[in-house]
Protein backbone atom coordinates (compact mmCIF):
# COMPACT_ATOMS: atom_id res chain seq x y z
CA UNK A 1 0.00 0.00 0.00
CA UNK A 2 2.58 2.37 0.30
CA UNK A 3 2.94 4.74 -2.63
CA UNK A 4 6.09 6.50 -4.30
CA UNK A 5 6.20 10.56 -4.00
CA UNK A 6 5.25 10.29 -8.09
CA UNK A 7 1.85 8.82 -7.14
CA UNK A 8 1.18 10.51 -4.44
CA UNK A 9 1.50 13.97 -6.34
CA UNK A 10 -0.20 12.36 -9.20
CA UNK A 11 -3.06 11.42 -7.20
CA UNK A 12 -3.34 14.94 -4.94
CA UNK A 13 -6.28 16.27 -5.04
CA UNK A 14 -6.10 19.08 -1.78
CA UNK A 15 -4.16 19.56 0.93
CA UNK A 16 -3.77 16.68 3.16
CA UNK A 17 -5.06 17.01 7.25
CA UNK A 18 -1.34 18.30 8.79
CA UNK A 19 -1.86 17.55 12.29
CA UNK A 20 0.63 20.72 13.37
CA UNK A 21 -1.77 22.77 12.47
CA UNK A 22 -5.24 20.90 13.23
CA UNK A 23 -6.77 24.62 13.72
CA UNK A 24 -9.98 26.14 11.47
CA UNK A 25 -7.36 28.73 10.32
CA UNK A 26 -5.10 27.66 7.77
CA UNK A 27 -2.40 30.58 7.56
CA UNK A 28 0.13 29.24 9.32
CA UNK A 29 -0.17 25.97 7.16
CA UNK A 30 -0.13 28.17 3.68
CA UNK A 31 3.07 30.12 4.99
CA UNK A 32 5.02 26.75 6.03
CA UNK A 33 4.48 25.10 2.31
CA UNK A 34 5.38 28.02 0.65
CA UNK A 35 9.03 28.20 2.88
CA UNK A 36 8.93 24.24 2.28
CA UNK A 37 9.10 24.43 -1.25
CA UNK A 38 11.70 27.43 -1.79
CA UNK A 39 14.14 25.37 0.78
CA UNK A 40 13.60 22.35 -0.91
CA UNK A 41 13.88 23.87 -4.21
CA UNK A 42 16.97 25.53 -2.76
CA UNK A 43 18.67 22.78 -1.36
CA UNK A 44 18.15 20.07 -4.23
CA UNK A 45 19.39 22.81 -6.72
CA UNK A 46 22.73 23.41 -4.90
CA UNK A 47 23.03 19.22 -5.07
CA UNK A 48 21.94 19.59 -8.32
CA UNK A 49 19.44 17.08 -8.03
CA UNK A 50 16.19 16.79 -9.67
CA UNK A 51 13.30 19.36 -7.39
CA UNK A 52 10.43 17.04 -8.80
CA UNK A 53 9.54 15.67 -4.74
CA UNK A 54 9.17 19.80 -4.23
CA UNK A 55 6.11 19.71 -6.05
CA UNK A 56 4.07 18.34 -3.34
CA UNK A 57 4.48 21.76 -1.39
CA UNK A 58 3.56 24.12 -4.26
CA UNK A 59 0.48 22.09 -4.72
CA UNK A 60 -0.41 22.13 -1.08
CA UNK A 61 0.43 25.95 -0.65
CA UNK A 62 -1.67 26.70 -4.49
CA UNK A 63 -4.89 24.68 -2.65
CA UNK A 64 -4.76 26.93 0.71
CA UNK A 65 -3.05 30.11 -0.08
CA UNK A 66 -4.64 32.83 -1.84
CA UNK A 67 -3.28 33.85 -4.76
CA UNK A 68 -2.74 37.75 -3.91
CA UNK A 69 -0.61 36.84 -1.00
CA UNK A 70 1.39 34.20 -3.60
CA UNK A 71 2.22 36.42 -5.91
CA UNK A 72 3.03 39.62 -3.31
CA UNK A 73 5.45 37.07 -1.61
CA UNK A 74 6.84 36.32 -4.98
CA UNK A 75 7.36 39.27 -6.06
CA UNK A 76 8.75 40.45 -2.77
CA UNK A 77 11.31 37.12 -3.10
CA UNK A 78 12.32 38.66 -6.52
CA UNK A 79 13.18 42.20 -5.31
CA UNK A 80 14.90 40.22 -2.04
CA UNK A 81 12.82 41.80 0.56
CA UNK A 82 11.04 38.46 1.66
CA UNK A 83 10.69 37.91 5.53
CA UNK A 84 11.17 34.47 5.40
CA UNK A 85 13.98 32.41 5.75
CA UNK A 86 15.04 30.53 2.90
């Protein structure tokens, strides 16, 4: 029964229950996939590996995030003035 990270992103559908955040409000989840994915993408590009297993947190952070806030933290990761740490 166990499936490889390729089926499991094929088969996502929404975010999966994360149970450290089991709260109504889903903020906190939204901000954590979208620092996920950047360090992942970050750390399997210096390793020059392939980022493909990323991909499961921009899909969970696209299904809870709204998209202004995506885009504002994208654009604020181009001009280097995000908050987070990457």
């Amino acid at each position: 029964m166990s499936e490889t990270i390729e089926e499991k992103i094929q088969n996502y559908t929404t975010a999966p229950f994360d149970a450290r955040f089991p709260n109504t409000n889903q903020t906190r989840n939204c901000y954590q996939n979208y620092l996920d994915f950047h360090r992942c993408n970050k750390s399997l590009s210096a390793k020059d590996q392939d980022i493909y297993p990323c991909t499961w947190y921009k899909r969970v952070y696209k299904s809870l995030c709204p998209i202004s806030w995506v885009s504002r933290w994208d654009d604020q990761m181009e001009n280097g003035s995000f908050a987070g740490k990457i």
